[in-house]
PDB file of N, CA and C in Angstrom:
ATOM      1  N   UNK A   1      96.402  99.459  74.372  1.00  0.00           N
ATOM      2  CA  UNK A   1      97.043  99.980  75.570  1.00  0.00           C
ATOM      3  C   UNK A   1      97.402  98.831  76.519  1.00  0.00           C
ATOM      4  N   UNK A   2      98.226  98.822  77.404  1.00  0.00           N
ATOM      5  CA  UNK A   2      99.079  98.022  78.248  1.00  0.00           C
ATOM      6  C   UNK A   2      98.639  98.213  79.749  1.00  0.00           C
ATOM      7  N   UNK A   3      98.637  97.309  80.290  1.00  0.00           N
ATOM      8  CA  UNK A   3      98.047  97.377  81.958  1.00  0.00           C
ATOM      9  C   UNK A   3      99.462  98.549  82.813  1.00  0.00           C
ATOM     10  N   UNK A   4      98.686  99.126  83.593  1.00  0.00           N
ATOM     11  CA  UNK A   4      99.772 100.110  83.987  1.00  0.00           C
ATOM     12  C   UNK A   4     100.723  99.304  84.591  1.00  0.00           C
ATOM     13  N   UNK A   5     101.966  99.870  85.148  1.00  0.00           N
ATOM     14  CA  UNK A   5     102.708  99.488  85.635  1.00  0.00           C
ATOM     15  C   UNK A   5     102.528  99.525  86.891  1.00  0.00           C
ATOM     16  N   UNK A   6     103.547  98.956  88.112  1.00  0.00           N
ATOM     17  CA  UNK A   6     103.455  98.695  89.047  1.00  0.00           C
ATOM     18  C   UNK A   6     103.673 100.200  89.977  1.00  0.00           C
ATOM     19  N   UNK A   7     104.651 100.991  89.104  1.00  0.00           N
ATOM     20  CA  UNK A   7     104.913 102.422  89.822  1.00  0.00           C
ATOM     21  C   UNK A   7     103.270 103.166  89.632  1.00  0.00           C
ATOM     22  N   UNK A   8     102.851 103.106  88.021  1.00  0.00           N
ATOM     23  CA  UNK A   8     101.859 103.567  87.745  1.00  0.00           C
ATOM     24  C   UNK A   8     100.567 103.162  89.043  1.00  0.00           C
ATOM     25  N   UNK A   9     100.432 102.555  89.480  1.00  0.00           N
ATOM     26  CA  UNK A   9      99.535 101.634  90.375  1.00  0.00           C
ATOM     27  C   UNK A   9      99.445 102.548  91.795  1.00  0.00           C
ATOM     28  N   UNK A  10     100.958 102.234  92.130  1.00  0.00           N
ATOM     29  CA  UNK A  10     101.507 103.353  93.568  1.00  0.00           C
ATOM     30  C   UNK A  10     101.059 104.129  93.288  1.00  0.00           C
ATOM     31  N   UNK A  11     101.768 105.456  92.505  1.00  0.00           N
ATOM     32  CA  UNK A  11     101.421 106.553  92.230  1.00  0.00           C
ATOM     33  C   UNK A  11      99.545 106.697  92.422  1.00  0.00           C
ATOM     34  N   UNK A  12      98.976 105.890  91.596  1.00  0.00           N
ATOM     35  CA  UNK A  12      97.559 106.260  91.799  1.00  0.00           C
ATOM     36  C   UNK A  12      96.940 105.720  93.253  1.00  0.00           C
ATOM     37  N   UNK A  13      97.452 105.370  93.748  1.00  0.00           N
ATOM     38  CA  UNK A  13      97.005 104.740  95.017  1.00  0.00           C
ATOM     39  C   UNK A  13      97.560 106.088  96.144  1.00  0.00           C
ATOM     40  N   UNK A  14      98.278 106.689  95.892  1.00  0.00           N
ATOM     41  CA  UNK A  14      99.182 107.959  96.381  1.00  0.00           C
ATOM     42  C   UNK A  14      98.094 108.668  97.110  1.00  0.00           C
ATOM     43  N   UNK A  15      97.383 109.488  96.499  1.00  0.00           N
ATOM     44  CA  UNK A  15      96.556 110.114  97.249  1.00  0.00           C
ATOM     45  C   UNK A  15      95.330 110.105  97.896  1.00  0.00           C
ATOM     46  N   UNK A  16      95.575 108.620  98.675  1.00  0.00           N
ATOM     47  CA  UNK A  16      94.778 108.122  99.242  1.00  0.00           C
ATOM     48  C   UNK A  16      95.496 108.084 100.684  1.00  0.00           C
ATOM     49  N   UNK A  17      95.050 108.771 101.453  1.00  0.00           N
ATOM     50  CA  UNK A  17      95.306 109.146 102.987  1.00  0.00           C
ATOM     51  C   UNK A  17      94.426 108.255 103.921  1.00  0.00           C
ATOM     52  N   UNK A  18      95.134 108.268 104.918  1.00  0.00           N
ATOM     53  CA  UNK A  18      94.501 107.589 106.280  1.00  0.00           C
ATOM     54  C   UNK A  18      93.755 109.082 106.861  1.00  0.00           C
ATOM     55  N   UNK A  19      92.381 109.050 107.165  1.00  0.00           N
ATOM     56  CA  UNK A  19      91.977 110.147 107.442  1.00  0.00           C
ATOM     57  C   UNK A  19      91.738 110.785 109.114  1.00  0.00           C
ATOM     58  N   UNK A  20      92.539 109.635 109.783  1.00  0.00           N
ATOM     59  CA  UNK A  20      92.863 110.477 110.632  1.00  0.00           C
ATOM     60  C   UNK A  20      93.791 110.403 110.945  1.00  0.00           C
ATOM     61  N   UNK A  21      95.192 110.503 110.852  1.00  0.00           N
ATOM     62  CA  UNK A  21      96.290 111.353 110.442  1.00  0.00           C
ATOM     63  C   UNK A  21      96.524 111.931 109.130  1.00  0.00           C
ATOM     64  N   UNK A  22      95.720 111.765 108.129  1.00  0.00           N
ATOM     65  CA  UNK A  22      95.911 113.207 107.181  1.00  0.00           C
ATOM     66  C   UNK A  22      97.540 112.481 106.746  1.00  0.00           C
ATOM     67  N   UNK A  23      97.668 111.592 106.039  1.00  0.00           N
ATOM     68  CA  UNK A  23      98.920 111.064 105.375  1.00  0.00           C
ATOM     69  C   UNK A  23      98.796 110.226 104.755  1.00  0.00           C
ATOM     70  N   UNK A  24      99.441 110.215 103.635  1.00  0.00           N
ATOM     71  CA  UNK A  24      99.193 108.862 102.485  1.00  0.00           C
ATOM     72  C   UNK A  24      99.278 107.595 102.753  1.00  0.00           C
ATOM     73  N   UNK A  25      98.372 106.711 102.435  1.00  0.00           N
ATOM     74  CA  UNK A  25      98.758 105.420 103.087  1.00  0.00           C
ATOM     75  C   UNK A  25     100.127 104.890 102.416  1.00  0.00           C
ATOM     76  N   UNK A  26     100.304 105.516 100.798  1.00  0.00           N
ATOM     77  CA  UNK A  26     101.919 105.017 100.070  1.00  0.00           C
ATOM     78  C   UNK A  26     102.866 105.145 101.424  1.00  0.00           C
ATOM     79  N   UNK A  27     102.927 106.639 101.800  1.00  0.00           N
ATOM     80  CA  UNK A  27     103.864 107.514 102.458  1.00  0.00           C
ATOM     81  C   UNK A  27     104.036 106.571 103.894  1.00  0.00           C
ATOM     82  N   UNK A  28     102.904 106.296 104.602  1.00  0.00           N
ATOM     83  CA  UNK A  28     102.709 105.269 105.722  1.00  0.00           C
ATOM     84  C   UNK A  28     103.714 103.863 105.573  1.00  0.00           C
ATOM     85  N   UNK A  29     103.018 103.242 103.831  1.00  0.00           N
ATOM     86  CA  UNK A  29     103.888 102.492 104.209  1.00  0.00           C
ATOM     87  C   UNK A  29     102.956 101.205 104.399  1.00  0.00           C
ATOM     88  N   UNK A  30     101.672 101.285 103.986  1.00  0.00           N
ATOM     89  CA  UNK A  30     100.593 100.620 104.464  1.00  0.00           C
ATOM     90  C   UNK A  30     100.128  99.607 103.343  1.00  0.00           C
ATOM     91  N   UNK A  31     100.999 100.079 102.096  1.00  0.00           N
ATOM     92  CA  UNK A  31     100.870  99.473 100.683  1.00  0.00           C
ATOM     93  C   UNK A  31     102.097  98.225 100.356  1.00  0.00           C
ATOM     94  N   UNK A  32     101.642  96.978 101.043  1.00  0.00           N
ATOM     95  CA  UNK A  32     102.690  96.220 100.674  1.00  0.00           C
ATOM     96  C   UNK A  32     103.524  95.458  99.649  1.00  0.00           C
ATOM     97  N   UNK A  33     102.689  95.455  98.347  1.00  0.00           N
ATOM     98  CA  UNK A  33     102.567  95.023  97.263  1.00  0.00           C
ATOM     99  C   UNK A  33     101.934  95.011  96.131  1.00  0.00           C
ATOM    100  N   UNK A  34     101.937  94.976  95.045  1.00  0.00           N
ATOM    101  CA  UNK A  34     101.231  95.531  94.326  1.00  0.00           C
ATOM    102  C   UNK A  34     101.414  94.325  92.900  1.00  0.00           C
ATOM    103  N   UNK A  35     100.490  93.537  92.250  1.00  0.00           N
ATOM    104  CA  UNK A  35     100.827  92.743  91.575  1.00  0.00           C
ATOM    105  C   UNK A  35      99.951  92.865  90.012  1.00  0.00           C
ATOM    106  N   UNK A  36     100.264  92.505  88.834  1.00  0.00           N
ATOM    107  CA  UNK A  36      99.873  93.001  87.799  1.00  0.00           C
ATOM    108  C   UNK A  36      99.713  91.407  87.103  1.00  0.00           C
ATOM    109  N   UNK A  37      98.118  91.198  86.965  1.00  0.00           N
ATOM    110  CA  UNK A  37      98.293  90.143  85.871  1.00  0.00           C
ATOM    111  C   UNK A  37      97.197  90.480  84.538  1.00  0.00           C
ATOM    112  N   UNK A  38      98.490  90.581  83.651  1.00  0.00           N
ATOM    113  CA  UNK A  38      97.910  90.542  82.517  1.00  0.00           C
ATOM    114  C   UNK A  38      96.880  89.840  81.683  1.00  0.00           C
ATOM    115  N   UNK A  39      96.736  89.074  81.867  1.00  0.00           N
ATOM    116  CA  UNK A  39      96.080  88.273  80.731  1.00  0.00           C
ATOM    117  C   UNK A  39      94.273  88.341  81.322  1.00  0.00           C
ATOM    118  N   UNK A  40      94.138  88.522  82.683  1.00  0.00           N
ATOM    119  CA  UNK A  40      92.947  88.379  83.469  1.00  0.00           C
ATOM    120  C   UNK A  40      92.509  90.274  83.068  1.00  0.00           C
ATOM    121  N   UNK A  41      93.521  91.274  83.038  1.00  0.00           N
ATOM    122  CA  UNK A  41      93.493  92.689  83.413  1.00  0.00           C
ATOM    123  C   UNK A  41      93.544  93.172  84.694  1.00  0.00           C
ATOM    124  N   UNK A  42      94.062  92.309  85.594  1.00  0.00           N
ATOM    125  CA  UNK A  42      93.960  92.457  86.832  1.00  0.00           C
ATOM    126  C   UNK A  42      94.824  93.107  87.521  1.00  0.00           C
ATOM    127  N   UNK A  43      94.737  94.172  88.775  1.00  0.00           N
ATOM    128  CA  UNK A  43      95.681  94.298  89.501  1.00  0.00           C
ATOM    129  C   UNK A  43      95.184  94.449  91.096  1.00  0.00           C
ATOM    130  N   UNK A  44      96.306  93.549  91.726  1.00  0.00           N
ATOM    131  CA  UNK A  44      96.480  92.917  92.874  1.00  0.00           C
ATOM    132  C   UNK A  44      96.946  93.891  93.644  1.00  0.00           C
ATOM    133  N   UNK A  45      96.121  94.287  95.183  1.00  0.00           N
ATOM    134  CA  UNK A  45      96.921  95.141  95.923  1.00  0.00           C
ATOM    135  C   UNK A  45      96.944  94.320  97.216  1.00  0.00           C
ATOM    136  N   UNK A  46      98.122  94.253  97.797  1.00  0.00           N
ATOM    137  CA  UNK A  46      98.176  93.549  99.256  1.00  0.00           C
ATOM    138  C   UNK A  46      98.673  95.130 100.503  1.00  0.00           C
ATOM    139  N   UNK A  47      97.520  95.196 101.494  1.00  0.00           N
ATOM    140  CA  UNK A  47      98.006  96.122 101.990  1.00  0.00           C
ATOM    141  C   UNK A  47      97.528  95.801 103.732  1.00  0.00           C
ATOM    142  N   UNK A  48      97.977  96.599 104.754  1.00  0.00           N
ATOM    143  CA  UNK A  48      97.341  96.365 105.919  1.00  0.00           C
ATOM    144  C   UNK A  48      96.489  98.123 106.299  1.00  0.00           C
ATOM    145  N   UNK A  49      96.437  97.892 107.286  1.00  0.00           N
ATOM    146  CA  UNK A  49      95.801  99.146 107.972  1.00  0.00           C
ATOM    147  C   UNK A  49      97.090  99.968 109.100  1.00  0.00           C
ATOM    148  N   UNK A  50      96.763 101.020 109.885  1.00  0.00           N
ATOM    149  CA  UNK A  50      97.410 101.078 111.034  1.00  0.00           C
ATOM    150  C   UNK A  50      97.395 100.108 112.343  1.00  0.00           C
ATOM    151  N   UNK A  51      95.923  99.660 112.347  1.00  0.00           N
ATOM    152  CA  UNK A  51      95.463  98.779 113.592  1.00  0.00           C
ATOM    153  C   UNK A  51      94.242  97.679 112.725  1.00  0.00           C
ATOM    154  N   UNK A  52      94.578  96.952 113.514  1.00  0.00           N
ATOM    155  CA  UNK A  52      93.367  96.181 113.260  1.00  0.00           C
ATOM    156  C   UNK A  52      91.925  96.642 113.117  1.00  0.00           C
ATOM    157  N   UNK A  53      91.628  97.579 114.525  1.00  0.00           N
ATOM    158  CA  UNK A  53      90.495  98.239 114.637  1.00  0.00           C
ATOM    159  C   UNK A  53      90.135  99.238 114.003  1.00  0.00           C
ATOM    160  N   UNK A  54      90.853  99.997 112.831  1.00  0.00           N
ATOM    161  CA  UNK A  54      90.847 100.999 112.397  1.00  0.00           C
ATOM    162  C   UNK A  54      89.463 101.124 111.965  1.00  0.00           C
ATOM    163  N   UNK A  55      88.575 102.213 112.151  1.00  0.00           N
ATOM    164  CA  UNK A  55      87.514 102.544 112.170  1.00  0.00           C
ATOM    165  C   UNK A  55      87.319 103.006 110.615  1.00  0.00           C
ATOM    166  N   UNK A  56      88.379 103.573 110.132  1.00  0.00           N
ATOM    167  CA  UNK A  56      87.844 104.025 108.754  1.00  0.00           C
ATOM    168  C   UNK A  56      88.387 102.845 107.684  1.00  0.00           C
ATOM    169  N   UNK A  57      88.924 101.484 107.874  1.00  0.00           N
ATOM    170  CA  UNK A  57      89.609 100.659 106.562  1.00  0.00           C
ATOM    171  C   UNK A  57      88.842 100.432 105.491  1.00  0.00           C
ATOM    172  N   UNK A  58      87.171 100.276 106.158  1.00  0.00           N
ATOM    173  CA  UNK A  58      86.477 100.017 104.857  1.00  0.00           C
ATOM    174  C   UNK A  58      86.498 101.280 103.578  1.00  0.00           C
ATOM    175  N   UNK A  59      86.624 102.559 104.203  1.00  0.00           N
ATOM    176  CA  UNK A  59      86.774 103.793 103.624  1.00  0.00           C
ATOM    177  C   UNK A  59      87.871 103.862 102.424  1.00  0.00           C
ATOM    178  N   UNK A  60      89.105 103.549 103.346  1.00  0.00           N
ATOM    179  CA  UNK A  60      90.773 103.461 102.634  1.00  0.00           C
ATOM    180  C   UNK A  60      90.099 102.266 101.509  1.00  0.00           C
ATOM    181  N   UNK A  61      89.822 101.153 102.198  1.00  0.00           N
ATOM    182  CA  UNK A  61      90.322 100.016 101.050  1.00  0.00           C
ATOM    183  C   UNK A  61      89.169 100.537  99.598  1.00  0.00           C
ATOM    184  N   UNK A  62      87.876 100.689  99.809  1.00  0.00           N
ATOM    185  CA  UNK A  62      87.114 101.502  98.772  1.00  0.00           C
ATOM    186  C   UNK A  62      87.493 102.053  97.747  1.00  0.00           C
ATOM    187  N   UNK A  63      88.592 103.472  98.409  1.00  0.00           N
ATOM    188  CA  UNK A  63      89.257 104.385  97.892  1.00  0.00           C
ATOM    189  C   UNK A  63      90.372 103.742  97.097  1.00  0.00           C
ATOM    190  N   UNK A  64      91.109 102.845  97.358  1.00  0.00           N
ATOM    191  CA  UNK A  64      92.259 102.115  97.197  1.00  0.00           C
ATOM    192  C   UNK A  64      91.751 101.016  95.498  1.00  0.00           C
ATOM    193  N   UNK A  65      90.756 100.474  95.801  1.00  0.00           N
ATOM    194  CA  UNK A  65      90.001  99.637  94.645  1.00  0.00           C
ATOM    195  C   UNK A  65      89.886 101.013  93.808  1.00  0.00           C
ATOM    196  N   UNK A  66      88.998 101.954  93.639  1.00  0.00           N
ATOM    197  CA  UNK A  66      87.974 102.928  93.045  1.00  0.00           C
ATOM    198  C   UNK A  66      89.410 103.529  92.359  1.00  0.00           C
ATOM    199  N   UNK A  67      90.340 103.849  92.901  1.00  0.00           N
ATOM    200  CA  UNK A  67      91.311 104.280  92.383  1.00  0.00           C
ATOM    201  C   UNK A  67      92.068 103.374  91.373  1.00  0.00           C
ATOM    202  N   UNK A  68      92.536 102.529  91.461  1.00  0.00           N
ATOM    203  CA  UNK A  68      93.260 101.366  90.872  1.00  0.00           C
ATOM    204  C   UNK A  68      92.196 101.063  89.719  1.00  0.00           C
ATOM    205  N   UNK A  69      90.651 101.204  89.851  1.00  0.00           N
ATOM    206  CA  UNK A  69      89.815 100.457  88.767  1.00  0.00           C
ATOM    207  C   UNK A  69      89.777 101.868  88.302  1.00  0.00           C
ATOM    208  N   UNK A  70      90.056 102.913  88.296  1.00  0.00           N
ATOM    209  CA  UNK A  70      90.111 103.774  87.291  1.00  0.00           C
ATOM    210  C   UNK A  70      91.211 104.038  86.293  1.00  0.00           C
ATOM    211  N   UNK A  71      92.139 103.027  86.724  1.00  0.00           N
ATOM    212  CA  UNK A  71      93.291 103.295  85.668  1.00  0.00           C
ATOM    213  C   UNK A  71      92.930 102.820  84.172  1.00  0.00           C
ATOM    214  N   UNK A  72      93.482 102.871  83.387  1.00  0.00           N
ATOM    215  CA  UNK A  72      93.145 102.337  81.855  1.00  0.00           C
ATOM    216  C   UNK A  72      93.492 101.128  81.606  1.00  0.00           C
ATOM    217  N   UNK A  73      92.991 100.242  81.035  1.00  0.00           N
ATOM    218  CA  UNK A  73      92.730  98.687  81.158  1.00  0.00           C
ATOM    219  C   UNK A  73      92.733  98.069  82.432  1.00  0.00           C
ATOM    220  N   UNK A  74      92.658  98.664  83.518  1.00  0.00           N
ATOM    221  CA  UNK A  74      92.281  97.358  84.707  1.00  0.00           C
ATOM    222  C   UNK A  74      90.849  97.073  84.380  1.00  0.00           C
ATOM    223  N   UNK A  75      90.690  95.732  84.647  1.00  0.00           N
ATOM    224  CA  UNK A  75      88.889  95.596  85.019  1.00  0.00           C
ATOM    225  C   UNK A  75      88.515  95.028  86.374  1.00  0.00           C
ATOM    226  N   UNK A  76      89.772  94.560  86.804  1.00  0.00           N
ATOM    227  CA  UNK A  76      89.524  93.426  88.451  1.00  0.00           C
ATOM    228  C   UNK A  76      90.733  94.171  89.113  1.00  0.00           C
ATOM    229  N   UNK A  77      89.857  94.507  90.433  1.00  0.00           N
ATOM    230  CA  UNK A  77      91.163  94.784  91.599  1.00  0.00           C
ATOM    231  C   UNK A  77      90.616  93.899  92.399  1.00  0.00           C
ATOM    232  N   UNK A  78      91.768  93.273  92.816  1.00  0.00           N
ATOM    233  CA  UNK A  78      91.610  92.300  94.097  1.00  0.00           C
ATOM    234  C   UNK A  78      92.825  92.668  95.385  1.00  0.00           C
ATOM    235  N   UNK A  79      91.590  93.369  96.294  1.00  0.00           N
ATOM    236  CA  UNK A  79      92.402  94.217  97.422  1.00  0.00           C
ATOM    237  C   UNK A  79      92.463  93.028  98.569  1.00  0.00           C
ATOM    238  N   UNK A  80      93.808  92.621  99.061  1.00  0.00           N
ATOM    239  CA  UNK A  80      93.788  91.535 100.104  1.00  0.00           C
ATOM    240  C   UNK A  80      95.027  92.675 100.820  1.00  0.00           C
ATOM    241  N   UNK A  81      93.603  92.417 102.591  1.00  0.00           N
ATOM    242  CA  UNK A  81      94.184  93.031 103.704  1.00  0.00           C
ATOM    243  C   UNK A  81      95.042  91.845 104.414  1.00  0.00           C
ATOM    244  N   UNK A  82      96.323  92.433 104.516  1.00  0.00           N
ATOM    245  CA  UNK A  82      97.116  91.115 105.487  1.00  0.00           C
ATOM    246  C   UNK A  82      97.197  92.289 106.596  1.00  0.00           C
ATOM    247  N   UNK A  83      97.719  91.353 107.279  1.00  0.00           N
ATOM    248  CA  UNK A  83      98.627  91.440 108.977  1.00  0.00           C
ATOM    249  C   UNK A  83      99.873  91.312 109.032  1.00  0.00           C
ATOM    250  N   UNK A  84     100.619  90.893 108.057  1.00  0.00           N
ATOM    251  CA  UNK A  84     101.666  90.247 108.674  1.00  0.00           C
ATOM    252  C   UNK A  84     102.883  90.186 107.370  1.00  0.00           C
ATOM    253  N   UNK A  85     103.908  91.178 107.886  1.00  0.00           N
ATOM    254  CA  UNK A  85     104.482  91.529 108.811  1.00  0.00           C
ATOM    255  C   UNK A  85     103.305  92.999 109.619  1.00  0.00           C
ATOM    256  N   UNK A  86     103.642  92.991 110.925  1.00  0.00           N
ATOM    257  CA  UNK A  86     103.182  93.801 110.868  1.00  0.00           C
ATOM    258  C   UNK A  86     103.266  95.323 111.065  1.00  0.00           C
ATOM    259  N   UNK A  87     102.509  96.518 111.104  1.00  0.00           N
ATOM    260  CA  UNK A  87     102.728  97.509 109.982  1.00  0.00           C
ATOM    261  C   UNK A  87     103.636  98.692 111.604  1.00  0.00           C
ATOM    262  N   UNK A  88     104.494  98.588 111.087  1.00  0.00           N
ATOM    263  CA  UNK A  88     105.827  99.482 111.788  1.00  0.00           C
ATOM    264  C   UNK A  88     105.867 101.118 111.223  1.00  0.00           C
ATOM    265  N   UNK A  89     105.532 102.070 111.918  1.00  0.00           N
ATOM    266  CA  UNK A  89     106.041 103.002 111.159  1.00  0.00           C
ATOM    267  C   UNK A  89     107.363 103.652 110.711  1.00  0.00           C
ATOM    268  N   UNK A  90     108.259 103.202 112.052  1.00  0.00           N
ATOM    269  CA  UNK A  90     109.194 102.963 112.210  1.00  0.00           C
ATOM    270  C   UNK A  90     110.400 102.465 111.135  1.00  0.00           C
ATOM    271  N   UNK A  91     109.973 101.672 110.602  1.00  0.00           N
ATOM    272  CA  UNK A  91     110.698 100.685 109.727  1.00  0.00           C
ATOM    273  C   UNK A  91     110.097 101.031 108.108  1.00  0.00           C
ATOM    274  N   UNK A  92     108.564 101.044 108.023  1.00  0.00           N
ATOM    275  CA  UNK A  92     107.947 101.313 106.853  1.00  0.00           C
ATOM    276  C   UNK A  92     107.560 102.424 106.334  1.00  0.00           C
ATOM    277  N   UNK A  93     107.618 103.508 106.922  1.00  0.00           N
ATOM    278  CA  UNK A  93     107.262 104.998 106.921  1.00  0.00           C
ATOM    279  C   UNK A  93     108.465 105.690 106.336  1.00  0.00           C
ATOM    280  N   UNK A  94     107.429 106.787 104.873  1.00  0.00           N
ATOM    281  CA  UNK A  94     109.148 107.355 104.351  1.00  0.00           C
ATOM    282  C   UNK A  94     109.171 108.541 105.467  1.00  0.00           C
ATOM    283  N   UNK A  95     110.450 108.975 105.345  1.00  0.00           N
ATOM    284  CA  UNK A  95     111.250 110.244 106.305  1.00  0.00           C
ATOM    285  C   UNK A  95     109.871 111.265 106.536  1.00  0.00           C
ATOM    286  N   UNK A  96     109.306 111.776 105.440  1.00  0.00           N
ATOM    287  CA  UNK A  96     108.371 113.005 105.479  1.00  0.00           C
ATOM    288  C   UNK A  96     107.453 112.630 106.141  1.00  0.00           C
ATOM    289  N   UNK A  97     107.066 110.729 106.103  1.00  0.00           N
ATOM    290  CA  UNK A  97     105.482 110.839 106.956  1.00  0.00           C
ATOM    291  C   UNK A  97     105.935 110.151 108.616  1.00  0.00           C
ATOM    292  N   UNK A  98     107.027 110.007 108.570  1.00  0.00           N
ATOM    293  CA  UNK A  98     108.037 109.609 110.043  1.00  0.00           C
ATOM    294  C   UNK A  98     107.999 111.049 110.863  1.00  0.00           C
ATOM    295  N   UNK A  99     108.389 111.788 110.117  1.00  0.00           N
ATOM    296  CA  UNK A  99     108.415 113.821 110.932  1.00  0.00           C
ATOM    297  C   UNK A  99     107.150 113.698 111.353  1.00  0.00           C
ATOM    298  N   UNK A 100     106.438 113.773 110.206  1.00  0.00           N
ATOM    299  CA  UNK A 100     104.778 114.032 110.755  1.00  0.00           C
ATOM    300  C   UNK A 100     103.817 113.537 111.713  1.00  0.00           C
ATOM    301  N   UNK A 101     104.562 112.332 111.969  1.00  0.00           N
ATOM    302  CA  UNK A 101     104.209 111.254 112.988  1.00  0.00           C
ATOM    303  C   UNK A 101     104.681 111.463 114.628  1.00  0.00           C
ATOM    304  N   UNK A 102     105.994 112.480 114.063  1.00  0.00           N
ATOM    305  CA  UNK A 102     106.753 112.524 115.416  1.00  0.00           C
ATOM    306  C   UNK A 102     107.838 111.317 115.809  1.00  0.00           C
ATOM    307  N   UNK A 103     108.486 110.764 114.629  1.00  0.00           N
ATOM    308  CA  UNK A 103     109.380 109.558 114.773  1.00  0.00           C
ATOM    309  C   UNK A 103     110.648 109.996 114.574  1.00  0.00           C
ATOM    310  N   UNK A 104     111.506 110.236 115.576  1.00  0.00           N
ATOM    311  CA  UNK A 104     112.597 110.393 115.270  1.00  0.00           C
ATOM    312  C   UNK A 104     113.679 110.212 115.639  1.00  0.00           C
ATOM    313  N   UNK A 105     113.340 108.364 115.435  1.00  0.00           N
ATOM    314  CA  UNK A 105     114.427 107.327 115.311  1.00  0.00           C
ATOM    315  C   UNK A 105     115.687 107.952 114.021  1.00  0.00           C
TER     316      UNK A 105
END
């Protein structure tokens, strides 16, 4: 079997919500990258939070690893929180979690 793909990755990372707004962090927009190396079995997630202070990140990022190491052949997730750019909902948020937010640029 073959390390999932990069959609495969998203997708499983999908139903993982920020729990207090109740919205996917994909959908947020909070998932900046996602990198696949083969030969190690590894997959790379680069993501931020809403705020710096966010009270629940250790929760998300947990969820975010636990998910990704359940796919078939990963054995290493290496979750790196950046800052920067930083996280716009505005700009990074799809349409459905922009409504829900009340954005309506």
């Amino acid at each position: 079997m073959a390390l999932p793909s990069k959609e495969e990755v998203i997708e499983a990372i999908r139903p993982v919500t920020d729990p207090e707004i109740n919205i996917s962090i994909v959908d947020l927009g909070l998932v900046y990258d996602v990198e696949i190396n083969d030969p190690e079995k590894q997959v790379g997630v680069k993501m931020t939070l809403t705020s710096p202070a966010c009270p629940v990140g250790p929760q998300i990022m947990a969820a975010v690893h636990g998910r990704v190491l359940d796919l078939d052949e990963v054995d290493n997730v290496d979750i790196q929180l950046i800052w920067s750019p930083p996280w716009d909902p505005r700009t990074m948020a799809t349409e459905d979690a922009k409504m829900t937010l009340g954005i309506w640029e």
